[in-house]
C-alpha atoms as a PDB file:
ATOM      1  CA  UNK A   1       0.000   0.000   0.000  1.00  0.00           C
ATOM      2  CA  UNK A   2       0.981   3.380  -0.803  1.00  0.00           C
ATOM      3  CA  UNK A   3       0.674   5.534   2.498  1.00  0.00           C
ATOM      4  CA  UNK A   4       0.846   9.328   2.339  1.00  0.00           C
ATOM      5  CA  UNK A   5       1.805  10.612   6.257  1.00  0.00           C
ATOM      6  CA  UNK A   6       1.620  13.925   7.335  1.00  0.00           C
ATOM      7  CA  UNK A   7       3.202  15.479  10.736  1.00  0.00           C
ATOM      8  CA  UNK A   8       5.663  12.325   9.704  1.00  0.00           C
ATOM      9  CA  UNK A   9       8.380  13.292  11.906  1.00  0.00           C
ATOM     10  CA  UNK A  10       6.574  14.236  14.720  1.00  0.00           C
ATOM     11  CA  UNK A  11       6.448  11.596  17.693  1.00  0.00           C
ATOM     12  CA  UNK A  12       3.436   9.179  16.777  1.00  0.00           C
ATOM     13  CA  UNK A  13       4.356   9.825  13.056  1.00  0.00           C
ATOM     14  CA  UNK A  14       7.550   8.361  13.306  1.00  0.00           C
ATOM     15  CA  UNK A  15       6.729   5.491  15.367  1.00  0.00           C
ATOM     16  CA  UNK A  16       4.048   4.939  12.058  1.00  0.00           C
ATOM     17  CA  UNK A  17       6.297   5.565   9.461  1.00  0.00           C
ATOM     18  CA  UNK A  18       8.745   3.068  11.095  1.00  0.00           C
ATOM     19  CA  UNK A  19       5.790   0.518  11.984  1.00  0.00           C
ATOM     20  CA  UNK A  20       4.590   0.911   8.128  1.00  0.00           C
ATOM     21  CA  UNK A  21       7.658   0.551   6.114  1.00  0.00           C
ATOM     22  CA  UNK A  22       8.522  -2.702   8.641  1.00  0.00           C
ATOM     23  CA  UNK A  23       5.726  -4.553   7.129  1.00  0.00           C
ATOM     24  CA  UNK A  24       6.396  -3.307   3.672  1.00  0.00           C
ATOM     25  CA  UNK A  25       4.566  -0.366   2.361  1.00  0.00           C
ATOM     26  CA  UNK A  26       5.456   2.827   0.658  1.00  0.00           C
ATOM     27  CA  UNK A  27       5.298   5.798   2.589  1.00  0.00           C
ATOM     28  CA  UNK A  28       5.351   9.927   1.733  1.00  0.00           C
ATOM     29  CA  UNK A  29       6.842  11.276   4.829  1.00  0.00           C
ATOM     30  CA  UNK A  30       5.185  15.172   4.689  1.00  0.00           C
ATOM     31  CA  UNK A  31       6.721  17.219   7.345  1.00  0.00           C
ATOM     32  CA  UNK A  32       8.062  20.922   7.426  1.00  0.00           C
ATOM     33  CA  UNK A  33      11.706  19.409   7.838  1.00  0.00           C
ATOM     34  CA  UNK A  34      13.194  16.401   7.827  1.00  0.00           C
ATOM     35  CA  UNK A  35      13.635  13.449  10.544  1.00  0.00           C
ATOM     36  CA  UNK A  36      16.568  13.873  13.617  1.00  0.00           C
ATOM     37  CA  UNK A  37      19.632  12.104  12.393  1.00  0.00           C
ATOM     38  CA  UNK A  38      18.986   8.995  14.822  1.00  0.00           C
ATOM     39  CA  UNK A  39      15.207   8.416  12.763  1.00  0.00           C
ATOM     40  CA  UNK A  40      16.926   8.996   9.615  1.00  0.00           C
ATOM     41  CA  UNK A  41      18.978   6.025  10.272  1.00  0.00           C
ATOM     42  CA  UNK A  42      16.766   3.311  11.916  1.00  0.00           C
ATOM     43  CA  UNK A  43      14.169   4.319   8.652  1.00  0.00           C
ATOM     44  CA  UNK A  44      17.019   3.832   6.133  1.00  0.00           C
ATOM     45  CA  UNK A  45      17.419   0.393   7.535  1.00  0.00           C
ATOM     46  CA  UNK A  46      13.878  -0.128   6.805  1.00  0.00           C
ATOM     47  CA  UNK A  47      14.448  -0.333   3.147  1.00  0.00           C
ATOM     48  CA  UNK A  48      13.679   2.093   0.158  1.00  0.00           C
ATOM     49  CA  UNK A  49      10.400   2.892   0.649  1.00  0.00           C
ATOM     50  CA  UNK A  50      10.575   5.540   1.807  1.00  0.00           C
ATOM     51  CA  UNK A  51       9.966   9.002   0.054  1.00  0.00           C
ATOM     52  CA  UNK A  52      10.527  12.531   2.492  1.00  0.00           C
ATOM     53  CA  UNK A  53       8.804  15.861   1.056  1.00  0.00           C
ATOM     54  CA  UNK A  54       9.421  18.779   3.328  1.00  0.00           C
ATOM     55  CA  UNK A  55       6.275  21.099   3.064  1.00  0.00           C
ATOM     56  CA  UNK A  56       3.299  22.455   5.047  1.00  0.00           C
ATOM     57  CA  UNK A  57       0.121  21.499   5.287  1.00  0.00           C
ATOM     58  CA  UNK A  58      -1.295  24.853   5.808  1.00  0.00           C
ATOM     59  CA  UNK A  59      -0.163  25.569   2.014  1.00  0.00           C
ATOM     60  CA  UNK A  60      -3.078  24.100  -0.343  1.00  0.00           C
ATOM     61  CA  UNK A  61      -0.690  24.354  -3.112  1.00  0.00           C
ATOM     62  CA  UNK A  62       1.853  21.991  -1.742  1.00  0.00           C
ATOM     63  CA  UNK A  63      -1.045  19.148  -0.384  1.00  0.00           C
ATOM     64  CA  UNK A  64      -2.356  19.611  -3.807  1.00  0.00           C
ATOM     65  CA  UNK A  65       0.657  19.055  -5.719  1.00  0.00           C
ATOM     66  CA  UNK A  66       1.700  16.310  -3.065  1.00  0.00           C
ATOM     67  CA  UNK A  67      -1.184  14.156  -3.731  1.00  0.00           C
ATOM     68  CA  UNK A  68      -1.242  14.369  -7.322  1.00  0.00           C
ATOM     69  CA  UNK A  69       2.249  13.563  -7.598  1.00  0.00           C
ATOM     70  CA  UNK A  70       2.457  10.663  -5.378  1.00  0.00           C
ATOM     71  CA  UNK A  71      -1.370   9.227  -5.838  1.00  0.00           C
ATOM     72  CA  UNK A  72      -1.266   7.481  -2.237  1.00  0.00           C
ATOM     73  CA  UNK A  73      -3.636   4.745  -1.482  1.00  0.00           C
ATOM     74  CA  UNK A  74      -3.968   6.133   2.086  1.00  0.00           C
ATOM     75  CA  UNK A  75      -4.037   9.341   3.705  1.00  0.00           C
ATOM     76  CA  UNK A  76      -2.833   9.725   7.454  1.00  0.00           C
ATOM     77  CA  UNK A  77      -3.182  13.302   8.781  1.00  0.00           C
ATOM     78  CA  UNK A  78      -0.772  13.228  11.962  1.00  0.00           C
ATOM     79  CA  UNK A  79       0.308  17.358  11.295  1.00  0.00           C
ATOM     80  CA  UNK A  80      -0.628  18.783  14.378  1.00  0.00           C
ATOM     81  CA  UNK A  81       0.379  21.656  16.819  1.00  0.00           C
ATOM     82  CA  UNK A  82      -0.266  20.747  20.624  1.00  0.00           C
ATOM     83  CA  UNK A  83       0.414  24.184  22.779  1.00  0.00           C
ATOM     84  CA  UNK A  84      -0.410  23.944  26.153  1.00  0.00           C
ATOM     85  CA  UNK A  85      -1.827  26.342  29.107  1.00  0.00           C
ATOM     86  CA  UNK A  86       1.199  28.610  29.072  1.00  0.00           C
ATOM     87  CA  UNK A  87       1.195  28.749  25.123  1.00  0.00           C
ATOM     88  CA  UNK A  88      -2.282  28.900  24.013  1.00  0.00           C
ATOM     89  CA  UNK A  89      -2.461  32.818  23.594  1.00  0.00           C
ATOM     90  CA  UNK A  90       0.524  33.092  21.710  1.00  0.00           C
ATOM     91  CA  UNK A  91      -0.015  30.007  19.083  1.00  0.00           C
ATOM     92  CA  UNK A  92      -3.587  30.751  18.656  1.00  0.00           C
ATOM     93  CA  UNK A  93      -3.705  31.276  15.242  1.00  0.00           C
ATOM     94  CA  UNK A  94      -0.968  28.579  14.258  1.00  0.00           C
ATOM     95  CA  UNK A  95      -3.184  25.881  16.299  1.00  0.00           C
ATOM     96  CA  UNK A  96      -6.354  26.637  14.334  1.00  0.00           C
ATOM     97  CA  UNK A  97      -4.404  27.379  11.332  1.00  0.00           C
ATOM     98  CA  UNK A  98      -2.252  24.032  11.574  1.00  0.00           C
ATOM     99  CA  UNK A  99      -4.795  21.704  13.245  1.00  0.00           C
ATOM    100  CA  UNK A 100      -8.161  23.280  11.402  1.00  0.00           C
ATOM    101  CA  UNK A 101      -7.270  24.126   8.653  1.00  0.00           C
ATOM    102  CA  UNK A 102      -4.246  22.052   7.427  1.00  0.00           C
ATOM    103  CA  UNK A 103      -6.789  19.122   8.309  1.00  0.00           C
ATOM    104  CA  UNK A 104      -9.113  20.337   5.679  1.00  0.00           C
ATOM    105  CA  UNK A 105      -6.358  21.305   3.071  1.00  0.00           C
ATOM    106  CA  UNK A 106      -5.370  17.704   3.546  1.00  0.00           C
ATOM    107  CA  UNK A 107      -8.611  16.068   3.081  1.00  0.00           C
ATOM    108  CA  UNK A 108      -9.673  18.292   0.165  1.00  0.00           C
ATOM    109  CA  UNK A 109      -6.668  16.954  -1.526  1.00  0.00           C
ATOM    110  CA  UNK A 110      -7.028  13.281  -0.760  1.00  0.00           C
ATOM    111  CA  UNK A 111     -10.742  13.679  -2.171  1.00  0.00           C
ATOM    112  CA  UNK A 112      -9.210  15.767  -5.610  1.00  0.00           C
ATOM    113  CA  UNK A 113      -6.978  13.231  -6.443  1.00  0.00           C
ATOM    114  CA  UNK A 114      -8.813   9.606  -5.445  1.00  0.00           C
ATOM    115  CA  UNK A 115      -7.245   9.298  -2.243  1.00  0.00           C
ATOM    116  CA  UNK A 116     -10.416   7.846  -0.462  1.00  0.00           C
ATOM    117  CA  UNK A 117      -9.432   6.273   2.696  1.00  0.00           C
ATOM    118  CA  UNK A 118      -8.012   8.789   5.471  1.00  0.00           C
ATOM    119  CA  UNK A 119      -7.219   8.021   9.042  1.00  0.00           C
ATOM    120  CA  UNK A 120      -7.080  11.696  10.915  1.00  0.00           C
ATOM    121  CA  UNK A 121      -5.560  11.584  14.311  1.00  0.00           C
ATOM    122  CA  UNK A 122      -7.722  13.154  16.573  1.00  0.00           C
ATOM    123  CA  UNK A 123      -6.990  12.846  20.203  1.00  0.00           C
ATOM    124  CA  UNK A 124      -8.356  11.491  23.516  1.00  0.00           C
ATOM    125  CA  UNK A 125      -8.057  15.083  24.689  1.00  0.00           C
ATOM    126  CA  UNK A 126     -10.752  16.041  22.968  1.00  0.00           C
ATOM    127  CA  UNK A 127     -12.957  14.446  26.294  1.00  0.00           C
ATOM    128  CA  UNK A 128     -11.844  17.147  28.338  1.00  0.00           C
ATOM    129  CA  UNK A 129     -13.495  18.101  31.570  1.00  0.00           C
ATOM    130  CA  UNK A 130     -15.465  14.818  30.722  1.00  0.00           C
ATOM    131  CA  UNK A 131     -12.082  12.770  31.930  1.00  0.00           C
ATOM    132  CA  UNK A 132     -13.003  13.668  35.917  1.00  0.00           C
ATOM    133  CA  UNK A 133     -16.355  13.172  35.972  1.00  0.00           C
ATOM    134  CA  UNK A 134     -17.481  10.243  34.312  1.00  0.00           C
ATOM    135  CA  UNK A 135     -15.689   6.301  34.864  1.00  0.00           C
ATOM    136  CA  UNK A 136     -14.907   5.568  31.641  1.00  0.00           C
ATOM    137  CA  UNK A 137     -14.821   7.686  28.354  1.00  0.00           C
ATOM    138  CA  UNK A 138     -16.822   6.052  25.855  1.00  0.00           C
ATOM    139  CA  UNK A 139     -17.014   7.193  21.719  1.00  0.00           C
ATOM    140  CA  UNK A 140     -20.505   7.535  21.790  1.00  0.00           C
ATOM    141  CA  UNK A 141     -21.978   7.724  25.281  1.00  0.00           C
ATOM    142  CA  UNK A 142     -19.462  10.383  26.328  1.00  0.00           C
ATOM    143  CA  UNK A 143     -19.623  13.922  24.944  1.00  0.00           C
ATOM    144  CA  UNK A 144     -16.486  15.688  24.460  1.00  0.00           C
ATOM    145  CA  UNK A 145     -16.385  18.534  26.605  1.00  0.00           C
ATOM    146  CA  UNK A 146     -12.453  20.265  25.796  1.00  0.00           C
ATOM    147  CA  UNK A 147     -12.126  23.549  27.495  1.00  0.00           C
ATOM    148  CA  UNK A 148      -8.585  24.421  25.917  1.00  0.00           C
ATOM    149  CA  UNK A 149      -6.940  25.508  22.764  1.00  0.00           C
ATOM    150  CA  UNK A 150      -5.295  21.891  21.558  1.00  0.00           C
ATOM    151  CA  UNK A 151      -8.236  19.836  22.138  1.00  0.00           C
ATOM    152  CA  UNK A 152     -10.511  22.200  20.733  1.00  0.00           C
ATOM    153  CA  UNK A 153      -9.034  22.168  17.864  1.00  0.00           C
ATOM    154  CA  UNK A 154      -8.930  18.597  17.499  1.00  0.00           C
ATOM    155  CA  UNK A 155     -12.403  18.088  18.308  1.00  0.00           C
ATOM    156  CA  UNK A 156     -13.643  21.109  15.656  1.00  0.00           C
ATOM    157  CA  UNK A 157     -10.991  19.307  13.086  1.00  0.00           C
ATOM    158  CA  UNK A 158     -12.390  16.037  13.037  1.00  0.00           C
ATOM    159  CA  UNK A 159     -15.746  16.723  12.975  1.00  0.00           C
ATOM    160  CA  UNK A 160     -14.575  18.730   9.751  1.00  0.00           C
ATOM    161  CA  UNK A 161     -12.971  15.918   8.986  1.00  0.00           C
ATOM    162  CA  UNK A 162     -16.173  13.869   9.097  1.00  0.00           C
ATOM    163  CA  UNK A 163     -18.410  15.794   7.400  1.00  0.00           C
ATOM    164  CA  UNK A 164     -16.379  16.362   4.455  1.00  0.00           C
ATOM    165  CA  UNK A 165     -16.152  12.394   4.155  1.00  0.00           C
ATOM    166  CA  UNK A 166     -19.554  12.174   3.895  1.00  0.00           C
ATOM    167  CA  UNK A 167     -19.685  15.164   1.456  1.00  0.00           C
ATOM    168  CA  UNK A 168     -16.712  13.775  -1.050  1.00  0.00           C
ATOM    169  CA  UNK A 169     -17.058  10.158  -0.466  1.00  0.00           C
ATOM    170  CA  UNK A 170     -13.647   9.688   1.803  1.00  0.00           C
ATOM    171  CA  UNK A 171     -13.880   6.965   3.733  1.00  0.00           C
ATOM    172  CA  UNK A 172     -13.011   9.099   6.806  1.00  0.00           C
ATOM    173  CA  UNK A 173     -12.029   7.566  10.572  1.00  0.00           C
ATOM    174  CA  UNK A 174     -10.964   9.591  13.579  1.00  0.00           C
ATOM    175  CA  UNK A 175      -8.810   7.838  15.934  1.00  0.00           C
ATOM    176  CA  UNK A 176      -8.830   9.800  19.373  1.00  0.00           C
ATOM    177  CA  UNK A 177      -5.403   8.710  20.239  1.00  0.00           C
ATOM    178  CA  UNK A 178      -4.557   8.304  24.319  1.00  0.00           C
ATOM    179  CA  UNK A 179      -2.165  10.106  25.984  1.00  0.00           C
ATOM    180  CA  UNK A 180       1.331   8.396  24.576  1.00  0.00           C
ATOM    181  CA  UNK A 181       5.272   7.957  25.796  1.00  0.00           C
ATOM    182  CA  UNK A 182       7.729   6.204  24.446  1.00  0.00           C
ATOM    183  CA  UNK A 183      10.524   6.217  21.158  1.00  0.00           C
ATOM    184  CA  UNK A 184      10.773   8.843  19.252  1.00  0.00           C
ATOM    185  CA  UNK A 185       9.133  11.660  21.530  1.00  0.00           C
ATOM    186  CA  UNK A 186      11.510  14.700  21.431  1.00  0.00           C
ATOM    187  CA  UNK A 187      10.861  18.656  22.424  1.00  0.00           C
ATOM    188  CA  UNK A 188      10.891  19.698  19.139  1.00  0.00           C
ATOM    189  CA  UNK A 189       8.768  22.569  20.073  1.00  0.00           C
ATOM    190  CA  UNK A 190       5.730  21.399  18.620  1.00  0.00           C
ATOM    191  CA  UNK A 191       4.092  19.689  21.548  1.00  0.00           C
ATOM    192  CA  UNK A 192       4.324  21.761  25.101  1.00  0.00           C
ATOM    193  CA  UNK A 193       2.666  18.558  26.928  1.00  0.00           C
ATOM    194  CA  UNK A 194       5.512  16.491  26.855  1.00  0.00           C
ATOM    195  CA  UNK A 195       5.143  13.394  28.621  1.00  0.00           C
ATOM    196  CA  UNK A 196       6.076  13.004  32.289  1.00  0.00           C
ATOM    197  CA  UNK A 197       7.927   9.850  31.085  1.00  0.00           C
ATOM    198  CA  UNK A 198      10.198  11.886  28.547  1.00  0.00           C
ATOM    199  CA  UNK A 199      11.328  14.586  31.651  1.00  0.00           C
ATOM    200  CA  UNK A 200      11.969  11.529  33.699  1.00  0.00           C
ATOM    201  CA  UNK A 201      14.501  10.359  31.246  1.00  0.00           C
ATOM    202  CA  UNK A 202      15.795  13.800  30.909  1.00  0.00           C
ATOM    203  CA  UNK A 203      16.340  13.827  34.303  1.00  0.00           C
ATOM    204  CA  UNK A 204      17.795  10.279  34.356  1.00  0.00           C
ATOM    205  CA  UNK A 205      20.369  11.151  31.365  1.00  0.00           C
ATOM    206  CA  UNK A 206      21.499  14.144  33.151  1.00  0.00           C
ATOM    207  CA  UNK A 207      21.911  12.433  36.358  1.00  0.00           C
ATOM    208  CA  UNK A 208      19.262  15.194  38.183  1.00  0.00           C
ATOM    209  CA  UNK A 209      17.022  13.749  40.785  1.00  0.00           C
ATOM    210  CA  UNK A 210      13.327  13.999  39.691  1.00  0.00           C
ATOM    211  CA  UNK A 211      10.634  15.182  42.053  1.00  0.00           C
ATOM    212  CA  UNK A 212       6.650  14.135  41.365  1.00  0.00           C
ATOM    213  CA  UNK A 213       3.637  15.948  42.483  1.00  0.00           C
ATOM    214  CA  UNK A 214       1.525  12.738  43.089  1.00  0.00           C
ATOM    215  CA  UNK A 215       0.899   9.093  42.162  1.00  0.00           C
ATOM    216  CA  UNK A 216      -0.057   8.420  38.485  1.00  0.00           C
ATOM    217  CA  UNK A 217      -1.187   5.377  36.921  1.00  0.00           C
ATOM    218  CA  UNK A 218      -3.167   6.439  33.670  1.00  0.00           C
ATOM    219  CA  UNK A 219      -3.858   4.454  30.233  1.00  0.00           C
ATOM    220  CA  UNK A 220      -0.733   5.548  28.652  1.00  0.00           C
ATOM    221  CA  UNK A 221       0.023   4.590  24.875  1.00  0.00           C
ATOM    222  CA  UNK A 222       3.124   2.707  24.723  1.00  0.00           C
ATOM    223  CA  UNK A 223       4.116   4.495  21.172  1.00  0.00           C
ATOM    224  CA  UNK A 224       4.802   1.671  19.421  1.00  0.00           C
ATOM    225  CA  UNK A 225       1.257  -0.428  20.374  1.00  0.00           C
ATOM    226  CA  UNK A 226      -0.190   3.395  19.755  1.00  0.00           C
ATOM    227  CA  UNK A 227       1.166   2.929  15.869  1.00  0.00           C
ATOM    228  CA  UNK A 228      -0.021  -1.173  15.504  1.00  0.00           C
ATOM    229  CA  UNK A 229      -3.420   0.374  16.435  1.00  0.00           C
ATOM    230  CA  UNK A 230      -3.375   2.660  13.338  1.00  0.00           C
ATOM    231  CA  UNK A 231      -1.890   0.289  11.020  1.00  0.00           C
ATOM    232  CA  UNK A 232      -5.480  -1.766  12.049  1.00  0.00           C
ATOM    233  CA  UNK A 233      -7.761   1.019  11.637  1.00  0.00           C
ATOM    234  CA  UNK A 234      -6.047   2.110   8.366  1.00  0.00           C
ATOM    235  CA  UNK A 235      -6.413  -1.697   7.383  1.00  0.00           C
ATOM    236  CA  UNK A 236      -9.848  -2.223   8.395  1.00  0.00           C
ATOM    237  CA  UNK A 237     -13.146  -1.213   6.876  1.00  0.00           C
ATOM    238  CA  UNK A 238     -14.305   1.579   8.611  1.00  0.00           C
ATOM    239  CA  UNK A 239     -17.312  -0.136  10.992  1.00  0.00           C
ATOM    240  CA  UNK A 240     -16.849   2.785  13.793  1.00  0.00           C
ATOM    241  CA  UNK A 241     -16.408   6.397  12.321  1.00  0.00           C
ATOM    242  CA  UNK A 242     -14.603   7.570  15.813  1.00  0.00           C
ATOM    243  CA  UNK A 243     -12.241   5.042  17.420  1.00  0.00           C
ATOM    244  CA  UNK A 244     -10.472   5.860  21.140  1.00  0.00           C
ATOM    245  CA  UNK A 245      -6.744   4.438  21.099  1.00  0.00           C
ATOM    246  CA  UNK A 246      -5.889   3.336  24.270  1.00  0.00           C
ATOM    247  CA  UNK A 247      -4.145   0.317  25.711  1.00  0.00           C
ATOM    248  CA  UNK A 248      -7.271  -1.219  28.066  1.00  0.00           C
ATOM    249  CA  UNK A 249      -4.670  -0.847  31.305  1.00  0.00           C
ATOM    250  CA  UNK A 250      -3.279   1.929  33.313  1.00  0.00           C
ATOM    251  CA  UNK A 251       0.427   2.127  33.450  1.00  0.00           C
ATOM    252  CA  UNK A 252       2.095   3.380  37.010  1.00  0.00           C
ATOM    253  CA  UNK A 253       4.731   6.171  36.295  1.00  0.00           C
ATOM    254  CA  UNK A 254       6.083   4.587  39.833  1.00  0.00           C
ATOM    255  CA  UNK A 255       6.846   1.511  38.322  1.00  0.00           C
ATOM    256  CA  UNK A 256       9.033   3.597  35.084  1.00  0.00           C
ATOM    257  CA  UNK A 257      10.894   5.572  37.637  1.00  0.00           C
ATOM    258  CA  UNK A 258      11.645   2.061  39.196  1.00  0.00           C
ATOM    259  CA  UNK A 259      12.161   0.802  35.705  1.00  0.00           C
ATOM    260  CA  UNK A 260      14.810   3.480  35.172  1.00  0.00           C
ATOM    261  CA  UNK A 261      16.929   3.750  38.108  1.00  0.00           C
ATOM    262  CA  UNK A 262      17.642   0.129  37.658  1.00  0.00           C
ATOM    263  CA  UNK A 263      19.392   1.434  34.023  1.00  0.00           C
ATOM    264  CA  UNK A 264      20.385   4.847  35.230  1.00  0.00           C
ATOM    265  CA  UNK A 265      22.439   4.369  38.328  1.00  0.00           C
ATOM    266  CA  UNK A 266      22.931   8.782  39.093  1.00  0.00           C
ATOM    267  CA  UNK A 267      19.390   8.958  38.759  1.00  0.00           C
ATOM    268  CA  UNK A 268      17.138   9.477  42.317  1.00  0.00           C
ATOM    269  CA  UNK A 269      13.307  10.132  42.238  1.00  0.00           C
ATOM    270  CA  UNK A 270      10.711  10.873  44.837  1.00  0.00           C
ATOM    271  CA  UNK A 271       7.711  12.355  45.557  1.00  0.00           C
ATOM    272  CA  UNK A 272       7.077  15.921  46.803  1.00  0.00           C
ATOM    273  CA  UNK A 273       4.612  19.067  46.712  1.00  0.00           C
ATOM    274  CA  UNK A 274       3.673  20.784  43.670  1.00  0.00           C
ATOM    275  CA  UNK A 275       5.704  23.681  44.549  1.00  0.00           C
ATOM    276  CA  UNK A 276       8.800  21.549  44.453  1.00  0.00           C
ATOM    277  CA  UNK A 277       8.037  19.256  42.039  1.00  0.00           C
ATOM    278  CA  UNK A 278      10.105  19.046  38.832  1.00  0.00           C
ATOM    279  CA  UNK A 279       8.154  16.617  36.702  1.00  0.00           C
ATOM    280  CA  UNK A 280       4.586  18.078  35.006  1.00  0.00           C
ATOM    281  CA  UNK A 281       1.820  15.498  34.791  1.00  0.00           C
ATOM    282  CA  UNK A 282      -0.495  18.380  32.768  1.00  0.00           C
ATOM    283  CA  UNK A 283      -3.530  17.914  35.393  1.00  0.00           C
ATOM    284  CA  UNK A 284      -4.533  17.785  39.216  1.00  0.00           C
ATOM    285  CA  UNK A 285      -5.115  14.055  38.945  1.00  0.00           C
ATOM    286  CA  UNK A 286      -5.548  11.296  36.121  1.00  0.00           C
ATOM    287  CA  UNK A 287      -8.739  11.352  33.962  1.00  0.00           C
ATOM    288  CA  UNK A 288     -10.745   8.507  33.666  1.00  0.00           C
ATOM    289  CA  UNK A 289      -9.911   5.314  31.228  1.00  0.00           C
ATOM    290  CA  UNK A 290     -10.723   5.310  27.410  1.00  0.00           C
ATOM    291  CA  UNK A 291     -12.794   2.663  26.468  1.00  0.00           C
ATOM    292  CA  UNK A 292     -11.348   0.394  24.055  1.00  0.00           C
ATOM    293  CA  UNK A 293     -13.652  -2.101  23.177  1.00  0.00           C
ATOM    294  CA  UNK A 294     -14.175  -0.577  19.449  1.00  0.00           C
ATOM    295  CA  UNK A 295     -10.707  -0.985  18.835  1.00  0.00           C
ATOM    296  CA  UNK A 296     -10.555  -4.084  19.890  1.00  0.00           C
ATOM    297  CA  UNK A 297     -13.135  -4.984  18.013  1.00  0.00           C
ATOM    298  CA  UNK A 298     -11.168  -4.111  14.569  1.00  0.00           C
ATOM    299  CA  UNK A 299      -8.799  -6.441  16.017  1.00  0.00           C
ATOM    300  CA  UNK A 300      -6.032  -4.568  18.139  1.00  0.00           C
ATOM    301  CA  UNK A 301      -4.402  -5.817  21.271  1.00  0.00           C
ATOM    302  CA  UNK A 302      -1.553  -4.485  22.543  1.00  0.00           C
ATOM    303  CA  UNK A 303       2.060  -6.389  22.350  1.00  0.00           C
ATOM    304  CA  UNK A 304       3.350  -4.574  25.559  1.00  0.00           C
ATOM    305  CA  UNK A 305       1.758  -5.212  28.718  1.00  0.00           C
ATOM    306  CA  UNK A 306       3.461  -2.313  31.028  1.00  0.00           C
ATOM    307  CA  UNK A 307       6.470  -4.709  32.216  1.00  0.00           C
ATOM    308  CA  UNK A 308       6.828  -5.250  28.209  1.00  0.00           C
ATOM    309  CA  UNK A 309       6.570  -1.397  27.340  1.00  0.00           C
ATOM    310  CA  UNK A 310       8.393  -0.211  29.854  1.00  0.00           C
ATOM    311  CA  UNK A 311      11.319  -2.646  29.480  1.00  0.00           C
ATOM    312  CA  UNK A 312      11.239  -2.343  25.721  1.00  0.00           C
ATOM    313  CA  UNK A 313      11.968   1.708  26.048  1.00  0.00           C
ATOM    314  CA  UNK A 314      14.339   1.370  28.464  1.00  0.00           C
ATOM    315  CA  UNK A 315      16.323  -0.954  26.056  1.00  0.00           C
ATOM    316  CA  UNK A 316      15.499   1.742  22.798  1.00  0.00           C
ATOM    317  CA  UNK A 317      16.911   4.335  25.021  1.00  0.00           C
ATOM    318  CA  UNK A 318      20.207   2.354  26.171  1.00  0.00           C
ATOM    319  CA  UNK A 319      20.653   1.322  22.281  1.00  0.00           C
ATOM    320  CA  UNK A 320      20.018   5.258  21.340  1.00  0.00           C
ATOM    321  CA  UNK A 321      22.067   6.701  23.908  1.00  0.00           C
ATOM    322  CA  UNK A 322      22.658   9.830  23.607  1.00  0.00           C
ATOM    323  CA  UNK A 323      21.261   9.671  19.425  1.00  0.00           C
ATOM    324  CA  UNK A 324      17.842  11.280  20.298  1.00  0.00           C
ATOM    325  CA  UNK A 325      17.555  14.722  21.513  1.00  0.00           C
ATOM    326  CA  UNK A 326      16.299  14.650  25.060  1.00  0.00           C
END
């Protein structure tokens, strides 16, 4: 299959560029630049399928001219911006811009040039304030209730995104992808939510003791089980329009820290007060599950239980060392 990608060298675009040329497929990598050095290399040893275009998606002329040139079988729309609470005012306009409106640039070229089947990453952010009220945030039974700029955005973009599949006959799914950790994330300036397992390694790297607010054991997306899910709902006729992405368990940031000082020797971790605390978890306290059971029933379970996913990173980062920019 022929795979056009955009946002391809962002953190869950990489991870599905790598994921897709493993098993064989062509893939258009459209980013504004090109991948760090350490991606360039693992994705050369994939093979030659690969093709990189630097370009926006903001610029109709360049989605226009990308899709006619390469005639992709598949669309994925990763380009995204994610600013968060101390950003929003100032990347306003780029967040609508990028996330709005590069989402419908995108689409309206996929349907000019018989692209039909898109997969838009959306995101389970898009729940909101919904996350500490209700058990369990469900596709249909739970209505997305965002309150700032990022998921906004992502919630007005893919019901764009859906409509204008009905309107030009795309076969459209959303996939409201989980909060995610693991290879490939980098502060590359387009994401201010940065994992709390991506400063812990910072801080493990650099030998600085790391300080939590709290306890957190959330349904984190192991990166690489987050990209096996796509490759199924790209696969997959499209029974479910909107599709959480979530692993079905919570994983305990206690246990990574544990994970980590067992590889790191320098590095120290504890808890203390928010005023002291060096490591951001993004909220006063975890949000409820995303239910899975619609992605499970297009046939995605995860490879990594949290033992697996946590071991598995710790083992990228040790072969990586000091390749990826943390």
């Amino acid at each position: 299959m022929r795979v056009l990608v955009t946002g391809a060298f962002g953190f869950i675009g990489l991870n599905l560029v790598e994921a897709l040329l493993a098993r064989g497929d062509t893939v258009i990598a459209a980013d504004l630049g090109g991948p760090p050095e350490a991606a360039r290399r693992a994705l050369a040893a994939r093979g030659t399928g690969l093709s990189a275009v630097a370009g926006d998606v903001r610029d109709e002329r360049f989605m226009q001219t990308l899709v006619a040139a390469y005639r992709p079988d598949a669309l994925v729309h990763a380009a995204a911006l994610t600013p968060g609470p101390a950003t929003e005012r100032s990347r306003m306009t780029s967040a609508v811009d990028v996330n709005v409106n590069g989402t419908l640039r995108a689409l309206e070229a996929a349907a000019g040039h018989g692209c039909a089947r898109v997969l838009f990453l959306s995101s389970g952010a898009v729940y909101g304030a919904a996350g500490l009220t209700a058990s369990l945030l469900d596709e249909r039974d739970t209505p997305p209730a965002p309150g700032t700029l990022y998921p906004i955005t992502k919630l007005a973009a893919e019901r764009l995104a859906l409509r204008l599949g009905e309107l030009a006959g795309l076969d459209v799914v959303a996939a409201r992808v989980g909060a995610a950790f693991g290879p490939w994330e980098a502060d590359t300036g387009a994401r201010d939510t940065l994992s709390p397992h991506f400063q812990l390694v910072r801080h493990a790297r650099r030998g600085i003791e790391a300080v939590l607010p709290r306890r957190s054991a959330l349904d984190w997306n192991y990166s690489r089980d987050a990209a096996a899910a796509l490759l199924v709902l790209l696969d997959r006729p499209a029974a479910e329009r909107v599709v959480n992405v979530g692993p079905g368990f919570a994983l305990d940031l206690e246990r990574f820290c544990e994970a980590l000082a067992a590889s790191f020797p320098r590095f120290r971790w504890r808890y203390g007060d928010e005023a002291e605390a060096t490591i951001d978890l993004h909220a006063p306290r975890d949000r409820a599950p995303l239910a899975v059971d619609r992605l499970r029933a297009a046939g995605f379970a995860p490879r990594f239980d949290e033992r697996g996913a946590y071991a598995d990173y710790v083992a990228w980062l040790e072969a990586h060392d000091a390749g990826v920019s943390i």
